[in-house]
C-alpha atoms as a PDB file:
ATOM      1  CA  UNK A   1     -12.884 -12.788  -4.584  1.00  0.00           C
ATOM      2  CA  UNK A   2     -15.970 -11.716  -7.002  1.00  0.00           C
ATOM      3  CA  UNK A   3     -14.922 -11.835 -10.394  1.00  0.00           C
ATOM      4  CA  UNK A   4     -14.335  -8.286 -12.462  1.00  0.00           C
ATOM      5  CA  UNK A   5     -17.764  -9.581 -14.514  1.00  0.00           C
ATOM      6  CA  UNK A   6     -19.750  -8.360 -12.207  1.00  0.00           C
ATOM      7  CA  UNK A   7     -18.299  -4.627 -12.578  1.00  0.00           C
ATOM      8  CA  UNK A   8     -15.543  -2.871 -11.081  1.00  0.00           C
ATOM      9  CA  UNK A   9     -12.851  -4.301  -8.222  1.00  0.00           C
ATOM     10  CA  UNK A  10     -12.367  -2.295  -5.796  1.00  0.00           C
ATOM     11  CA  UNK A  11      -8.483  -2.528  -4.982  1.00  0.00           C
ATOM     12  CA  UNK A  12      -6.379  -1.133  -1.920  1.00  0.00           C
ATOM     13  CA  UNK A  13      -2.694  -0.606  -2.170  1.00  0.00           C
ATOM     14  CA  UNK A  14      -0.653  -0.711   1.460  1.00  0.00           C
ATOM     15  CA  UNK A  15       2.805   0.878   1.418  1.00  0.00           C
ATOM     16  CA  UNK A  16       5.298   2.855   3.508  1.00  0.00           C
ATOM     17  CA  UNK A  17       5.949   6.360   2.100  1.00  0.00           C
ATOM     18  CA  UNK A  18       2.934   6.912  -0.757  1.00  0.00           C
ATOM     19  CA  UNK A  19       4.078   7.291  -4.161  1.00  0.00           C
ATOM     20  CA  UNK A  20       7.763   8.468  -3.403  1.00  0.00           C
ATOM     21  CA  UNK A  21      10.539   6.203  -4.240  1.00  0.00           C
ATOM     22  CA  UNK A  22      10.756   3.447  -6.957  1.00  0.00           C
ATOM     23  CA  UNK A  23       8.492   1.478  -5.040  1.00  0.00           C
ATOM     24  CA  UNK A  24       6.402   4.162  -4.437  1.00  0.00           C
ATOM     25  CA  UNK A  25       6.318   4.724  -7.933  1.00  0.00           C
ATOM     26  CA  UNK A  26       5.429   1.552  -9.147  1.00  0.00           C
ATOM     27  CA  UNK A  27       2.372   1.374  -6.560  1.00  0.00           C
ATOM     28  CA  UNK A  28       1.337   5.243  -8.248  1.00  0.00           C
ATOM     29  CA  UNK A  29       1.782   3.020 -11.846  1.00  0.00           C
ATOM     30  CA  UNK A  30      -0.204   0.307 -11.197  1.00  0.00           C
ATOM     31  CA  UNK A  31      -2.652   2.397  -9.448  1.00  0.00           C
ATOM     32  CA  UNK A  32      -3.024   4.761 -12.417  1.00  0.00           C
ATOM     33  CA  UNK A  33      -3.711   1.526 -14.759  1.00  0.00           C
ATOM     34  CA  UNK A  34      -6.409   0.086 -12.550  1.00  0.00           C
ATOM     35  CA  UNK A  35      -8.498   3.305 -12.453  1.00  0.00           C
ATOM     36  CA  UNK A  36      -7.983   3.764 -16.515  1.00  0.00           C
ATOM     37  CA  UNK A  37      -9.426   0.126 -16.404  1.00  0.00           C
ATOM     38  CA  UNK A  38     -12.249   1.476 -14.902  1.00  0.00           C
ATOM     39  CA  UNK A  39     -11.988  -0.115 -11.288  1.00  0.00           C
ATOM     40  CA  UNK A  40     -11.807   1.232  -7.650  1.00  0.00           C
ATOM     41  CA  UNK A  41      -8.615   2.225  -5.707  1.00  0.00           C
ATOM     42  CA  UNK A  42      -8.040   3.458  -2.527  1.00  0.00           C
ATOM     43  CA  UNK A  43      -4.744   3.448  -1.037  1.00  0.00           C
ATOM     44  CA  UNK A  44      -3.131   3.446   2.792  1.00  0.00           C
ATOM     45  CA  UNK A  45       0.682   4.652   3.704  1.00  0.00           C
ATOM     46  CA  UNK A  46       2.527   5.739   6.691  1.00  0.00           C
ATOM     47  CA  UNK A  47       3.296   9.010   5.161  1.00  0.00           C
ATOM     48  CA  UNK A  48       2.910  11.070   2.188  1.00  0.00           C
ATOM     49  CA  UNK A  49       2.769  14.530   0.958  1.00  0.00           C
ATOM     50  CA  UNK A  50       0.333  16.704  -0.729  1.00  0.00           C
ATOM     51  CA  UNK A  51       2.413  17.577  -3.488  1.00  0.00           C
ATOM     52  CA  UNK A  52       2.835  13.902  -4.373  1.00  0.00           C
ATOM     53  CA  UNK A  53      -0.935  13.229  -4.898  1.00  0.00           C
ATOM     54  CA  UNK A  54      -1.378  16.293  -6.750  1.00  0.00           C
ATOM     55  CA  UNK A  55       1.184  15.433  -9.179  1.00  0.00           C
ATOM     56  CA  UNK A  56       0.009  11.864  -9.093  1.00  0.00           C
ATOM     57  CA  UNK A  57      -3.305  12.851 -10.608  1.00  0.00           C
ATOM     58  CA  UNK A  58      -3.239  15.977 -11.842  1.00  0.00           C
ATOM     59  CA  UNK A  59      -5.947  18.977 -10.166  1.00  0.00           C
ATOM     60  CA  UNK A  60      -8.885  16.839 -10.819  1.00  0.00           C
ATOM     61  CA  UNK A  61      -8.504  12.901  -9.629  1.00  0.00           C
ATOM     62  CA  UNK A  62     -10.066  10.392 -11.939  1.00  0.00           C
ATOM     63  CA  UNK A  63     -12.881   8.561 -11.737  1.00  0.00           C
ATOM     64  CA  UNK A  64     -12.541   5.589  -9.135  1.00  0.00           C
ATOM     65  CA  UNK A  65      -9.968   7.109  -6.921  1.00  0.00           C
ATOM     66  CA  UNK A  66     -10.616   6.563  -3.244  1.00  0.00           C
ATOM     67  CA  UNK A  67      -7.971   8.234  -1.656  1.00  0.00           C
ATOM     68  CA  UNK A  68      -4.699   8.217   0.187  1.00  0.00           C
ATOM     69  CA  UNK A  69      -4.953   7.777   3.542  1.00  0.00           C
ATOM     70  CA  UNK A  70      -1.887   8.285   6.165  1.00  0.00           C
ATOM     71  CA  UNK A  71      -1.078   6.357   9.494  1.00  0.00           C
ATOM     72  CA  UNK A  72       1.796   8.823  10.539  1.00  0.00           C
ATOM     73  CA  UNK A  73       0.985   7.639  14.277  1.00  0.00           C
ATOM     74  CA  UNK A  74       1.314   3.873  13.297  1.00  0.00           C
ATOM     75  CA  UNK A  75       4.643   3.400  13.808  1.00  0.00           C
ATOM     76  CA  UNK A  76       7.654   1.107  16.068  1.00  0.00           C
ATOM     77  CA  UNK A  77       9.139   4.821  16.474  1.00  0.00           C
ATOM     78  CA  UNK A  78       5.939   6.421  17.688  1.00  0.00           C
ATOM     79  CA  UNK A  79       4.988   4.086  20.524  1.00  0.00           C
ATOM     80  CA  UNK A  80       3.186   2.005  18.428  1.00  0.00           C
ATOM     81  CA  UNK A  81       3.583  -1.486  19.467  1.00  0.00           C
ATOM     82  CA  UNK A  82       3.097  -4.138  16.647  1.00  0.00           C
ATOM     83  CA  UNK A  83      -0.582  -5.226  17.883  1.00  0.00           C
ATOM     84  CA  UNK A  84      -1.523  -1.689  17.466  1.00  0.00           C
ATOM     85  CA  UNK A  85      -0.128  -1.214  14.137  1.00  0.00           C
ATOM     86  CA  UNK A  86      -2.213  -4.288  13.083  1.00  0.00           C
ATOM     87  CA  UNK A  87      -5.454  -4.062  14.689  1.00  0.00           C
ATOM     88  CA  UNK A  88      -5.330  -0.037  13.506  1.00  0.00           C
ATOM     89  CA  UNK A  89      -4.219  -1.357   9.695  1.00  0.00           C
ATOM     90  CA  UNK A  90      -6.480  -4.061   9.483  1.00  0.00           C
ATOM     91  CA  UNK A  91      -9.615  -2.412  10.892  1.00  0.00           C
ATOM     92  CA  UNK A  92      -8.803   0.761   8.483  1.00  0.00           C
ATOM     93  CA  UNK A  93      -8.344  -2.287   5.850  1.00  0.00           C
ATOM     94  CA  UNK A  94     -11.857  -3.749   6.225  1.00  0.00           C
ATOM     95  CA  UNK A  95     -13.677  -0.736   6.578  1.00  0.00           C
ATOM     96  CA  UNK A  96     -12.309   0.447   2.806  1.00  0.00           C
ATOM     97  CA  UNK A  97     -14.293  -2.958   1.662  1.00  0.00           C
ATOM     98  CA  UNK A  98     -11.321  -4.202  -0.721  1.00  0.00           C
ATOM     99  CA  UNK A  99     -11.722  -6.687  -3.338  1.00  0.00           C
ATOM    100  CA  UNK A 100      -8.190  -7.141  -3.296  1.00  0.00           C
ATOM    101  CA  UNK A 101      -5.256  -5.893  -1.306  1.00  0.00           C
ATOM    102  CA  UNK A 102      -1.934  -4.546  -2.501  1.00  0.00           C
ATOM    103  CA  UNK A 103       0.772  -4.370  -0.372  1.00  0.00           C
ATOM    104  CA  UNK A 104       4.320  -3.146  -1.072  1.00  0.00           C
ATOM    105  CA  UNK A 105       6.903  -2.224   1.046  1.00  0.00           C
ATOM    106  CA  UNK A 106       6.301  -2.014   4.712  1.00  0.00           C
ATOM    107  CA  UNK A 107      10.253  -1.313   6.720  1.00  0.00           C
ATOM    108  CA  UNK A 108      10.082   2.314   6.265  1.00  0.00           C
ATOM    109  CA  UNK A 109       7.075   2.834   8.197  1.00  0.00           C
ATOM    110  CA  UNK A 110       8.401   0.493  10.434  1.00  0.00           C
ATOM    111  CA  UNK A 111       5.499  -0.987   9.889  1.00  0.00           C
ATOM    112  CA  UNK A 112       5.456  -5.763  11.157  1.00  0.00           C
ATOM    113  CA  UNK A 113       5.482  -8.533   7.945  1.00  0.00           C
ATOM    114  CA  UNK A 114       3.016 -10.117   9.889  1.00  0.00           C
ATOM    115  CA  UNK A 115       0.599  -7.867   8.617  1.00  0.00           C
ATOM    116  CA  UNK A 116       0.603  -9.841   6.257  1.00  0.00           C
ATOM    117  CA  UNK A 117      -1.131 -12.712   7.741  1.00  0.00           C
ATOM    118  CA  UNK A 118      -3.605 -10.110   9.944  1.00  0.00           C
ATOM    119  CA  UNK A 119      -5.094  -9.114   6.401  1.00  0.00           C
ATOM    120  CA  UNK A 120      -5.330 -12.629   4.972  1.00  0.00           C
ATOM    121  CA  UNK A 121      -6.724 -13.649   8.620  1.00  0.00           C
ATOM    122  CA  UNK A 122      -9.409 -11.044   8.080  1.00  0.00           C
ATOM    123  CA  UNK A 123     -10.814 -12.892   4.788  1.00  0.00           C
ATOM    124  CA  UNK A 124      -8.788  -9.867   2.338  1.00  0.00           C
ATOM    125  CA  UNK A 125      -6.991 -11.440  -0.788  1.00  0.00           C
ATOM    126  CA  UNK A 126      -3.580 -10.241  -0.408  1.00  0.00           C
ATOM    127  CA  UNK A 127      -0.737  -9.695  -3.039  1.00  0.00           C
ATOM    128  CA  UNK A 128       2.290  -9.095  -1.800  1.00  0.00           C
ATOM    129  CA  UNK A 129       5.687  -7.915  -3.409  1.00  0.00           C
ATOM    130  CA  UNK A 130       9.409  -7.052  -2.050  1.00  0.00           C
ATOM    131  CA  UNK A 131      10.216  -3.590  -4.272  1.00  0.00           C
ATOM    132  CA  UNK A 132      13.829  -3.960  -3.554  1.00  0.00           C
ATOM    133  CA  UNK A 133      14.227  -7.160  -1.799  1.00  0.00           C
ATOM    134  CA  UNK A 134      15.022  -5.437   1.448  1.00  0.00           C
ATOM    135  CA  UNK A 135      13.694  -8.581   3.730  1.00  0.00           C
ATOM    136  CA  UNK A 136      15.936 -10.379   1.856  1.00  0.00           C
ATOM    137  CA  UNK A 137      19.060  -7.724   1.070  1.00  0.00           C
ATOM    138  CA  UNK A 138      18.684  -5.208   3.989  1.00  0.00           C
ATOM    139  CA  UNK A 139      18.560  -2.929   1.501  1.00  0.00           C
ATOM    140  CA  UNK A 140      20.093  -3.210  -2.027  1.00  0.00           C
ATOM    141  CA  UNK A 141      17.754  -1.558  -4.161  1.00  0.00           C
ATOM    142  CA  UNK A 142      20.370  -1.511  -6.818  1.00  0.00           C
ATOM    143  CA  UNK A 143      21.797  -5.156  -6.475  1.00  0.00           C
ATOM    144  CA  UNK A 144      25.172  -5.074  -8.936  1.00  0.00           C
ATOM    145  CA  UNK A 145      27.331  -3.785  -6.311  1.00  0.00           C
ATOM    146  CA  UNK A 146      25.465  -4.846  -2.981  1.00  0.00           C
ATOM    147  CA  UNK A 147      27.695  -7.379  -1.037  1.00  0.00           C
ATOM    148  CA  UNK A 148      25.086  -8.140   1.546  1.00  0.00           C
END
């Protein structure tokens, strides 16, 4: 990874349902603090609306945002079989030339973990966080009264 000495990163941020949700939310935070720092962001989701970017950014987008890009047909539940899914991520992935890659969470777009290792295979630096734990909890996003 270059170092952010030699000017801006250029970041992209990989998650299920855009900036809806707490997780989508956090993504749309850290996002908005990267582009006040003065770097690049584009991000990728299965879905999103219009009315969340709008409100995300206001009627004019700042300097340094790339986009939102959708993969509505990318999905288990669309006839998308998990090769597909990865090839069509990863290629779209490459393409946006990322400095870094963000990813969030992936189960509502029924999008494979092993994306995961696809990116990293392609030579992208990937973070990687669990919003709510839900590889580990199946879904406890509030944990003091999950039982699972």
């Amino acid at each position: 990874m270059r170092a952010a000495a030699e000017g801006p990163l250029r970041f992209l941020f990989i998650n299920d349902s855009g900036f809806q949700y707490g997780a989508g939310m956090a993504h749309l935070r850290q996002i908005q603090s990267l582009l006040l720092l003065g770097h690049e962001v584009a991000a990728f989701c299965w879905r999103q609306s219009a009315e969340e970017q709008r409100a995300a950014f206001g009627p004019v987008p700042p300097a340094g945002w790339l986009g939102l890009r959708e993969f509505r047909d990318l999905h288990l539940e669309m006839a998308a079989d998990e090769e597909t899914i990865n090839t069509g991520l990863v290629d779209a992935a490459r393409a946006a030339r990322p400095d870094v890659v963000v990813v969030g969470n992936l189960h509502g777009a029924g999008w494979p973990i092993s994306l995961l290792s696809r990116l990293k295979g392609a030579g992208l630096p990937v973070v990687a966080f669990m919003h709510d734990g839900y590889y580990v909890t199946g879904r406890c996003a509030y944990p003091g009264e999950c039982r699972l």
